[in-house]
C-alpha atoms as a PDB file:
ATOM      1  CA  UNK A   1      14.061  -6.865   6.468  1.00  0.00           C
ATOM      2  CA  UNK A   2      15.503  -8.789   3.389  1.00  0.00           C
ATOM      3  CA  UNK A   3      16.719 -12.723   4.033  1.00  0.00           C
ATOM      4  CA  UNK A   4      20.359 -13.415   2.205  1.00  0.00           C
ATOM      5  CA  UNK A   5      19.270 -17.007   2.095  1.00  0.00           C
ATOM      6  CA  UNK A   6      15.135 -16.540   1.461  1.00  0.00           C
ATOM      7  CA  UNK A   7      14.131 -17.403  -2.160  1.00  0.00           C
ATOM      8  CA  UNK A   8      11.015 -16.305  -4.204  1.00  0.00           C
ATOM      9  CA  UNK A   9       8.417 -18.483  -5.498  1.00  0.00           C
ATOM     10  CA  UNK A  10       8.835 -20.101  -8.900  1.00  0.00           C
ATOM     11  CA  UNK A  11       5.146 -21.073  -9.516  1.00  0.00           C
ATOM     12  CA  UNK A  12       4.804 -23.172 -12.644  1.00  0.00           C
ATOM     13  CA  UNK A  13       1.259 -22.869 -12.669  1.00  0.00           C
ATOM     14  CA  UNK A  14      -1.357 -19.769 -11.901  1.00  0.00           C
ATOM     15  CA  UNK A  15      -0.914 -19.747  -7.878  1.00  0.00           C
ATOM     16  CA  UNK A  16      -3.885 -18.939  -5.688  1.00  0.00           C
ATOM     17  CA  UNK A  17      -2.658 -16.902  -3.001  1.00  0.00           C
ATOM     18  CA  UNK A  18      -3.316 -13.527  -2.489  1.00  0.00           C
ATOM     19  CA  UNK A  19      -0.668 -10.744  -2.678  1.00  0.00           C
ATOM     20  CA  UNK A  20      -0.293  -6.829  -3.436  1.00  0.00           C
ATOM     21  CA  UNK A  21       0.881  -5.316  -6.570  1.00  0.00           C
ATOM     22  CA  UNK A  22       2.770  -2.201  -6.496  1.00  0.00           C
ATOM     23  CA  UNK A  23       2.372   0.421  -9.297  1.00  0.00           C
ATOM     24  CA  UNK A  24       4.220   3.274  -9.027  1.00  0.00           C
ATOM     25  CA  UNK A  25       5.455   6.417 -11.375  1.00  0.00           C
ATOM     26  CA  UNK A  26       7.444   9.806 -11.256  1.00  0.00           C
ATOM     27  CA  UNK A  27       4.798  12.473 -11.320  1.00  0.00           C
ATOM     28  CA  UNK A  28       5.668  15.069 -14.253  1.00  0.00           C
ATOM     29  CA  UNK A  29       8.582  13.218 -15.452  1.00  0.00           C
ATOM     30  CA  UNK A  30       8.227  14.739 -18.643  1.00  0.00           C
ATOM     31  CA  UNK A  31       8.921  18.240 -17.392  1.00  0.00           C
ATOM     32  CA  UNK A  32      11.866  17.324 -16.322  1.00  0.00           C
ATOM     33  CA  UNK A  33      13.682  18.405 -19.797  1.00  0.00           C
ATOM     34  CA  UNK A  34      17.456  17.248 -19.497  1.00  0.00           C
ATOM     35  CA  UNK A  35      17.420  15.958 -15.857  1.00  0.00           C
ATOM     36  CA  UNK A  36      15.106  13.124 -17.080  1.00  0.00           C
ATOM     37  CA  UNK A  37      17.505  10.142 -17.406  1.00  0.00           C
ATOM     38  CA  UNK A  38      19.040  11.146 -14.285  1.00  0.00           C
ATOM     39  CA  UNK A  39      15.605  10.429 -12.504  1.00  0.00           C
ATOM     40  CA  UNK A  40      15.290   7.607 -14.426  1.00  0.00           C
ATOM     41  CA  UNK A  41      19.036   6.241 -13.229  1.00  0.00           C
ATOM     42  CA  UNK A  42      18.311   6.947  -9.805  1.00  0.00           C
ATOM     43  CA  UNK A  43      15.016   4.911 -10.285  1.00  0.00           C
ATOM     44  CA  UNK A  44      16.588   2.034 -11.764  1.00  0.00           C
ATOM     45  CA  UNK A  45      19.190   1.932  -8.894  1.00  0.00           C
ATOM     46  CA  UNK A  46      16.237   2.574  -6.266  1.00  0.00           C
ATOM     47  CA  UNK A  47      14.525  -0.644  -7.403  1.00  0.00           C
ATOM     48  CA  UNK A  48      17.628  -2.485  -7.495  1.00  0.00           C
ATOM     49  CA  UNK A  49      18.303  -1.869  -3.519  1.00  0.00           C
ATOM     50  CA  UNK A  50      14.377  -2.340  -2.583  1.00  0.00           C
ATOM     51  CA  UNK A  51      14.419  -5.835  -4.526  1.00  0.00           C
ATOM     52  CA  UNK A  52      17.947  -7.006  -2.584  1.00  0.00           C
ATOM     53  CA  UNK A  53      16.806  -5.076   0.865  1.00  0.00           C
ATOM     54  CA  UNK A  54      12.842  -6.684   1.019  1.00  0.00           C
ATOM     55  CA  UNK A  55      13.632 -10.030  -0.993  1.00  0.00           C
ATOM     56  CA  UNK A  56      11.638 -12.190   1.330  1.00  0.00           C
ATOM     57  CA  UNK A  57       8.605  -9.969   1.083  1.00  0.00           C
ATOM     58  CA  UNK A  58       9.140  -9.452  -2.874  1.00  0.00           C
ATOM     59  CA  UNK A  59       7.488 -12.295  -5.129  1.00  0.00           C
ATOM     60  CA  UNK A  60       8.183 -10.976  -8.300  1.00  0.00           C
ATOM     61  CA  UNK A  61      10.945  -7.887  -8.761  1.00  0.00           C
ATOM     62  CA  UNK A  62      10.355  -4.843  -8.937  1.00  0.00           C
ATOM     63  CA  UNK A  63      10.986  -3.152 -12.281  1.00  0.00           C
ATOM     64  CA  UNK A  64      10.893   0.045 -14.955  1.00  0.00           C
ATOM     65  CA  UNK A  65       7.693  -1.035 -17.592  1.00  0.00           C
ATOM     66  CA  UNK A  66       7.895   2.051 -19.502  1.00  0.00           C
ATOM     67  CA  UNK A  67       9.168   5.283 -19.142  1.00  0.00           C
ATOM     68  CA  UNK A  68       8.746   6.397 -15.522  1.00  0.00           C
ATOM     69  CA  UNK A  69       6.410   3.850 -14.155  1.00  0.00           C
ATOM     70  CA  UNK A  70       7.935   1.237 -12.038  1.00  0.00           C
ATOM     71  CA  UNK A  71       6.023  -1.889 -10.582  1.00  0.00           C
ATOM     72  CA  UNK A  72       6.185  -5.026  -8.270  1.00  0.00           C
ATOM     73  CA  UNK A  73       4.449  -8.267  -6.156  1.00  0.00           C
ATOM     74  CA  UNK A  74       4.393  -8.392  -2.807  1.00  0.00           C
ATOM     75  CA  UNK A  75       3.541 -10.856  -0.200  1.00  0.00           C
ATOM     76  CA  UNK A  76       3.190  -8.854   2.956  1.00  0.00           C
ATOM     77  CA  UNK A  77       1.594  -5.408   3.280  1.00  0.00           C
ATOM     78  CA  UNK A  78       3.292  -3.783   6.217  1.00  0.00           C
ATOM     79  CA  UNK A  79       6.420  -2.796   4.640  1.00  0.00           C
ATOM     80  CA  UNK A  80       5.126  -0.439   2.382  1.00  0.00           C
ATOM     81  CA  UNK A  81       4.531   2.119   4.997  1.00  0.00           C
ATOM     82  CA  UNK A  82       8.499   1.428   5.400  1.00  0.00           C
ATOM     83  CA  UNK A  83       9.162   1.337   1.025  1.00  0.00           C
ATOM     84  CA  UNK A  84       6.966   4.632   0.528  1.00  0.00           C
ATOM     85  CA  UNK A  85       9.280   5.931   2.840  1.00  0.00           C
ATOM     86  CA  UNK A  86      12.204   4.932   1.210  1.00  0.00           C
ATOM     87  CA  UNK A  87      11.209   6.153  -2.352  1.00  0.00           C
ATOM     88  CA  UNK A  88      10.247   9.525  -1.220  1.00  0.00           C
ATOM     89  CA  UNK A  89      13.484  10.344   0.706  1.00  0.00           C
ATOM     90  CA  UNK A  90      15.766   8.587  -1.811  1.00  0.00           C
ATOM     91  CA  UNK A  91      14.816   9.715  -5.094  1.00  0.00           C
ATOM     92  CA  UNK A  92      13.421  13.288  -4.110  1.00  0.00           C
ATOM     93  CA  UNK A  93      10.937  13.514  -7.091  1.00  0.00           C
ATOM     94  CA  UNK A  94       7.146  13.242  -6.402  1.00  0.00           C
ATOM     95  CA  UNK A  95       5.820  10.010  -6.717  1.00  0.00           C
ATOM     96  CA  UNK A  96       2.313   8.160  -6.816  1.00  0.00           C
ATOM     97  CA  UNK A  97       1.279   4.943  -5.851  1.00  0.00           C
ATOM     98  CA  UNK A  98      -1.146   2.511  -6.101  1.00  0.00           C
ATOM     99  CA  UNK A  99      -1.416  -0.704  -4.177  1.00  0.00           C
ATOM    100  CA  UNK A 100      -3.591  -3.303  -4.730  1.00  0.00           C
ATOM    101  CA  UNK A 101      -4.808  -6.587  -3.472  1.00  0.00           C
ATOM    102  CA  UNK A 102      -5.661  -9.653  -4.712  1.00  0.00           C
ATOM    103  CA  UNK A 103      -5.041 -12.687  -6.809  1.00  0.00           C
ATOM    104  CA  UNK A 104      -2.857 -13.797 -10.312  1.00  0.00           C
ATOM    105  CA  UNK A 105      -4.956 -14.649 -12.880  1.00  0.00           C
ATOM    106  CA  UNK A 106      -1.747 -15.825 -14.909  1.00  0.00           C
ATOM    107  CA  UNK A 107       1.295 -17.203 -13.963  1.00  0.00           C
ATOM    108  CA  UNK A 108       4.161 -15.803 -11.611  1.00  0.00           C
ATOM    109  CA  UNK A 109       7.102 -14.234 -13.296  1.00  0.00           C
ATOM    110  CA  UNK A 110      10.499 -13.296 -11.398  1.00  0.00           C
ATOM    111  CA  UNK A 111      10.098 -10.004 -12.661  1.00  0.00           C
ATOM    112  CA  UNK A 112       7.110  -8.083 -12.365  1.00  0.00           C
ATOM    113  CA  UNK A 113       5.591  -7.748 -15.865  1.00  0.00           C
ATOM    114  CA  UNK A 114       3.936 -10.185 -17.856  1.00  0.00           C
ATOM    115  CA  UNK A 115       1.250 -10.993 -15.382  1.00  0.00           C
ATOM    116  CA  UNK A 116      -2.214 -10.407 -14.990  1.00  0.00           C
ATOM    117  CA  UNK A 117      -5.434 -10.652 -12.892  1.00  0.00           C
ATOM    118  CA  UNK A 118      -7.385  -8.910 -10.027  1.00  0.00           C
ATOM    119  CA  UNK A 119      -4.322  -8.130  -8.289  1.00  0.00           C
ATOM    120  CA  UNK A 120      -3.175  -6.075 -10.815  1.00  0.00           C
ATOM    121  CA  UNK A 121      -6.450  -4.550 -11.974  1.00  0.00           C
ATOM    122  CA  UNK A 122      -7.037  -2.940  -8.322  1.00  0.00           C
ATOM    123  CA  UNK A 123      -3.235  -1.670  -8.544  1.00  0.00           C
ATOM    124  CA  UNK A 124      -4.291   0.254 -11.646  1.00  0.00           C
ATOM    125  CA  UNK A 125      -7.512   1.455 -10.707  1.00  0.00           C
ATOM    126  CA  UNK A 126      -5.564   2.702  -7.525  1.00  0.00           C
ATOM    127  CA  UNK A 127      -2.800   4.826  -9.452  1.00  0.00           C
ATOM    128  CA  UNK A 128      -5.595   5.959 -11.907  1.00  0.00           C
ATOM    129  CA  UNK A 129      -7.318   7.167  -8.253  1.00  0.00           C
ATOM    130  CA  UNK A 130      -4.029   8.828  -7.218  1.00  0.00           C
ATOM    131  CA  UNK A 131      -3.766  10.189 -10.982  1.00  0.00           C
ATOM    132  CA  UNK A 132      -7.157  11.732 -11.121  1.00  0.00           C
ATOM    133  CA  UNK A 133      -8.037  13.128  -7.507  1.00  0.00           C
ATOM    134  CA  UNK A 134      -4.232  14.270  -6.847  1.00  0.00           C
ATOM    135  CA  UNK A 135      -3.907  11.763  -3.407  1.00  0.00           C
ATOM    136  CA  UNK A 136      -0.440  10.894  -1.876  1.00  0.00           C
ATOM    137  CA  UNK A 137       1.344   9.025  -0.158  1.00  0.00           C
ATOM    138  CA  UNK A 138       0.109   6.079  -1.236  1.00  0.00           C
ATOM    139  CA  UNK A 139      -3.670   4.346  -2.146  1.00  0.00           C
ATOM    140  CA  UNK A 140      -4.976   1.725  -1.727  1.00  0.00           C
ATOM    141  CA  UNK A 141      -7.526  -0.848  -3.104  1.00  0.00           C
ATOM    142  CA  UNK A 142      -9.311  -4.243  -2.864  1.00  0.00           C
ATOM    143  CA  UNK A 143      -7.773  -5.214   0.634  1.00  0.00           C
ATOM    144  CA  UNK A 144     -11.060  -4.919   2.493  1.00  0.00           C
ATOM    145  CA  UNK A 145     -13.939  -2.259   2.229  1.00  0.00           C
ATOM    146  CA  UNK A 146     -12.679  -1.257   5.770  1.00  0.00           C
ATOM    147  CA  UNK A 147      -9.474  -1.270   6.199  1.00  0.00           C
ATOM    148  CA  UNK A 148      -9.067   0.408   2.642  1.00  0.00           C
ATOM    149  CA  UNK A 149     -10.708   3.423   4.508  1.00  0.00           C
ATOM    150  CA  UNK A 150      -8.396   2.761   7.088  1.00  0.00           C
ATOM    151  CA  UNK A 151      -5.319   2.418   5.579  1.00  0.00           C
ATOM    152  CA  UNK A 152      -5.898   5.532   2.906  1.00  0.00           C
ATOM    153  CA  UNK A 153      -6.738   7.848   5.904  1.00  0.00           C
ATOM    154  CA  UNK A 154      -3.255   6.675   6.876  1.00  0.00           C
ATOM    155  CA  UNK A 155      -1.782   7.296   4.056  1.00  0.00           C
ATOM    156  CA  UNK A 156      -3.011  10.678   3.305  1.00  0.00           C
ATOM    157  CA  UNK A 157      -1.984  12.496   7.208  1.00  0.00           C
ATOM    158  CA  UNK A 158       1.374  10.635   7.201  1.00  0.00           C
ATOM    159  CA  UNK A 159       2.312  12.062   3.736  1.00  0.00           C
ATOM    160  CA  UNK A 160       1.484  15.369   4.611  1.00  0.00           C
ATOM    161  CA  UNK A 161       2.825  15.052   8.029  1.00  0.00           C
ATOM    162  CA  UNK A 162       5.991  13.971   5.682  1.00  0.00           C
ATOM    163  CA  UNK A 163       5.761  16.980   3.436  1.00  0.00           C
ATOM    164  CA  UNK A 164       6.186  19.081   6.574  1.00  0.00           C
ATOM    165  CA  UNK A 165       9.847  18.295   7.237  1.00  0.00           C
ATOM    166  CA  UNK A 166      12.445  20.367   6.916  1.00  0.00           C
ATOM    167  CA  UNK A 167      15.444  19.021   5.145  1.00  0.00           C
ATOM    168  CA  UNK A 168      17.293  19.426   8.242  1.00  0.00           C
ATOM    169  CA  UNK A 169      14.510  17.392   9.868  1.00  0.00           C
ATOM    170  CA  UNK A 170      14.828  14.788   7.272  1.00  0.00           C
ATOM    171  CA  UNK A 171      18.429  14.128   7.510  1.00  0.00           C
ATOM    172  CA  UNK A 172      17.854  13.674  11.249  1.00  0.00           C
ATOM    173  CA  UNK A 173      15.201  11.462  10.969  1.00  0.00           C
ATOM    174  CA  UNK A 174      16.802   9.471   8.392  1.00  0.00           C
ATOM    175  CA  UNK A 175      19.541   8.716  10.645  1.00  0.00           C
ATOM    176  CA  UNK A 176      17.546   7.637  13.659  1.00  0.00           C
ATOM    177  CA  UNK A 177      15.717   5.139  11.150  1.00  0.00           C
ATOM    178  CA  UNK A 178      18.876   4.232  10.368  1.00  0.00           C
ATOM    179  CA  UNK A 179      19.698   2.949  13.839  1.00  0.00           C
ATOM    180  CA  UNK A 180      21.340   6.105  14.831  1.00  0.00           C
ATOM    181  CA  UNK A 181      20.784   7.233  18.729  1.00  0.00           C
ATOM    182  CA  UNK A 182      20.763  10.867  18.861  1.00  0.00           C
ATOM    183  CA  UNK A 183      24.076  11.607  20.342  1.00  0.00           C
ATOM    184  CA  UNK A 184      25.156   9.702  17.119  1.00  0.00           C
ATOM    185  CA  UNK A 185      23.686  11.652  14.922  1.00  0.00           C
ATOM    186  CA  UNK A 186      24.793  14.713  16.500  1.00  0.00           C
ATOM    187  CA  UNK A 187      28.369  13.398  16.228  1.00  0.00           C
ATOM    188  CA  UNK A 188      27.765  12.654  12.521  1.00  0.00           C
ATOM    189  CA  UNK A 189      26.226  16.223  11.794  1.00  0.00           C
ATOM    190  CA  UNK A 190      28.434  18.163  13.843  1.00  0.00           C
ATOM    191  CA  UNK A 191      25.591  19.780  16.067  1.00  0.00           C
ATOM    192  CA  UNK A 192      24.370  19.447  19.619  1.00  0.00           C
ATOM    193  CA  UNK A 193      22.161  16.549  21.221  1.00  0.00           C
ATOM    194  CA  UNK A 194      19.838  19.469  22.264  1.00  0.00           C
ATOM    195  CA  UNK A 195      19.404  20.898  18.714  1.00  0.00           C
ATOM    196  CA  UNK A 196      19.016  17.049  17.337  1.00  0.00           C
ATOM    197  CA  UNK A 197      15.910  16.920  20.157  1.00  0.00           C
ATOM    198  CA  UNK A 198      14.889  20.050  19.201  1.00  0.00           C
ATOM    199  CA  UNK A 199      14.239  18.977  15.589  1.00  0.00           C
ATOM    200  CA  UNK A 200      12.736  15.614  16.425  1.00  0.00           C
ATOM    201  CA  UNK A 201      10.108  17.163  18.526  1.00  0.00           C
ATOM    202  CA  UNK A 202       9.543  20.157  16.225  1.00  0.00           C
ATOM    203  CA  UNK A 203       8.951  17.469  13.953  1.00  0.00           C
ATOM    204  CA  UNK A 204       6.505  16.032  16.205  1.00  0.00           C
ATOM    205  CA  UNK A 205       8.266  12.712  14.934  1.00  0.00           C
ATOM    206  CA  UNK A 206       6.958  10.821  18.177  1.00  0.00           C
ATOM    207  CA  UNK A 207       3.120  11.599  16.771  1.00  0.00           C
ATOM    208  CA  UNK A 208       4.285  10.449  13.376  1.00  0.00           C
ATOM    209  CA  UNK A 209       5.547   7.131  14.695  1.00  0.00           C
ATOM    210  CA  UNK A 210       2.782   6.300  16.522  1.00  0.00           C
ATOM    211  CA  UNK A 211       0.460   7.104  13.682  1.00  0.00           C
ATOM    212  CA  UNK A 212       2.793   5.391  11.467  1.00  0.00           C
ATOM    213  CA  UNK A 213       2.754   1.943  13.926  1.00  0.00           C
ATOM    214  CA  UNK A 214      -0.671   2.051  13.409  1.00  0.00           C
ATOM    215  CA  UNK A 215      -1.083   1.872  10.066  1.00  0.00           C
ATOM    216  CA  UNK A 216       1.971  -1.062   9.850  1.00  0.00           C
ATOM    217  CA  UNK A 217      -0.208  -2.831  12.234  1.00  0.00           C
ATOM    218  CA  UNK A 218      -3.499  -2.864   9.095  1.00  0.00           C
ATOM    219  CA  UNK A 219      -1.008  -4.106   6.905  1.00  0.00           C
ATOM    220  CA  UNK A 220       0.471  -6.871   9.187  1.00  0.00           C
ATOM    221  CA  UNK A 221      -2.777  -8.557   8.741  1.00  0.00           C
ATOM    222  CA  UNK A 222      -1.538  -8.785   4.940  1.00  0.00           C
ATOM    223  CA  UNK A 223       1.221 -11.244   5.560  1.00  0.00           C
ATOM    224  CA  UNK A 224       0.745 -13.909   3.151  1.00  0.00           C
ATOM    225  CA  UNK A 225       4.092 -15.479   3.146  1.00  0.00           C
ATOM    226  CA  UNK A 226       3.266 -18.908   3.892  1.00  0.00           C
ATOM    227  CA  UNK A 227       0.872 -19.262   0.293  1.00  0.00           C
ATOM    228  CA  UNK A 228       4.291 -18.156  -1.692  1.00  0.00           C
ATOM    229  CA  UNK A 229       7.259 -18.985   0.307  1.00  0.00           C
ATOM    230  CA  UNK A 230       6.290 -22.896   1.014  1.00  0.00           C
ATOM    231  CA  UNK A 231       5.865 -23.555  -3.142  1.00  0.00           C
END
């Protein structure tokens, strides 16, 4: 989704468009004794790939603010259904969210700390949400009354249709994501065509997609692109 050639904004004053801040952190981090800066490693490296992969979405980088908690600016919603994905696969440590919408009430920074404003105060009431009433998968705030009960609901059946998957499943369904077809992946992983298309629709990954379509197609009415990209 990222653009080699697409550059982020460089606002020298306190812009006016609307965007979504990302907060995010590694849920009991600190029980993690010895194989904590290994988590944190894989974080950094994480956020590294998300910035280069989504860089025309991404208007300020996404980056570690202290210990385990990691956050960012975006200008279009519906690749977060796509990036929660991503960070729950990839680093394989339990992770909340929160995702809010808004405006800067400072001014733009490359790198996502150092700002302020209701963009980021609906981010934190969202992760404090996630903190305090154990929700997954994402929540979110401040987009619209409606679609924030749209696009939790969402959010909460897609996680735990996620936390259903078998790690067999996963790896499957990773590699159809990918771009794999599943003869492909059967080639890759050494198994039949029938047993890859016997895991996908054990899976129910069909249902998932559709559900998952859905809730990209909220978001897509988050695309504020044009208020950044054009500065």
């Amino acid at each position: 989704m990222g653009s080699k050639t697409s550059k982020r904004p460089n606002a020298k004053t306190v812009p006016k468009g609307r965007c979504m801040a990302i907060i995010g952190d590694i849920i009991g981090s600190r029980d993690l004794g010895s194989q904590r800066s290994y988590a944190q490693k894989r974080l950094f490296l994480f956020l590294d790939e998300i910035n280069k992969r989504y860089e025309e979405a991404i208007i300020s980088a996404f980056t570690v603010t202290a210990g385990d908690e990691f956050q960012g600016l975006i200008c279009k919603a519906d690749l977060i259904p796509d990036l929660i994905w991503e960070l729950e696969s990839s680093l394989k440590y339990r992770v909340r969210l929160g995702i809010g919408c808004g405006r800067l009430s400072t001014q733009l920074q490359p790198v996502a700390i150092g700002m302020d404003g209701p963009v980021w105060h609906a981010a934190r009431e969202a992760i404090e949400d996630a903190s305090k009433n154990t929700k997954y998968g994402g929540v979110f705030k401040k987009f619209n009354e409606k679609d924030d009960v749209i696009l939790n609901g969402f959010a909460r059946i897609l996680h735990a249709q996620r936390k259903r998957l078998t790690k067999k499943q996963l790896k499957i369904i990773n590699l159809l994501r990918n771009g794999l077809n599943q003869i492909e992946v059967a080639e890759k992983l050494k198994i039949t065509r029938q047993a890859v298309s016997d895991h996908v629709k054990t899976a129910e990954w069909n249902v998932y997609e559709e559900a998952n379509n859905a809730w990209e197609r909220v978001l897509s009415l988050y695309d504020f692109r044009k208020q950044w990209l054009s500065r």
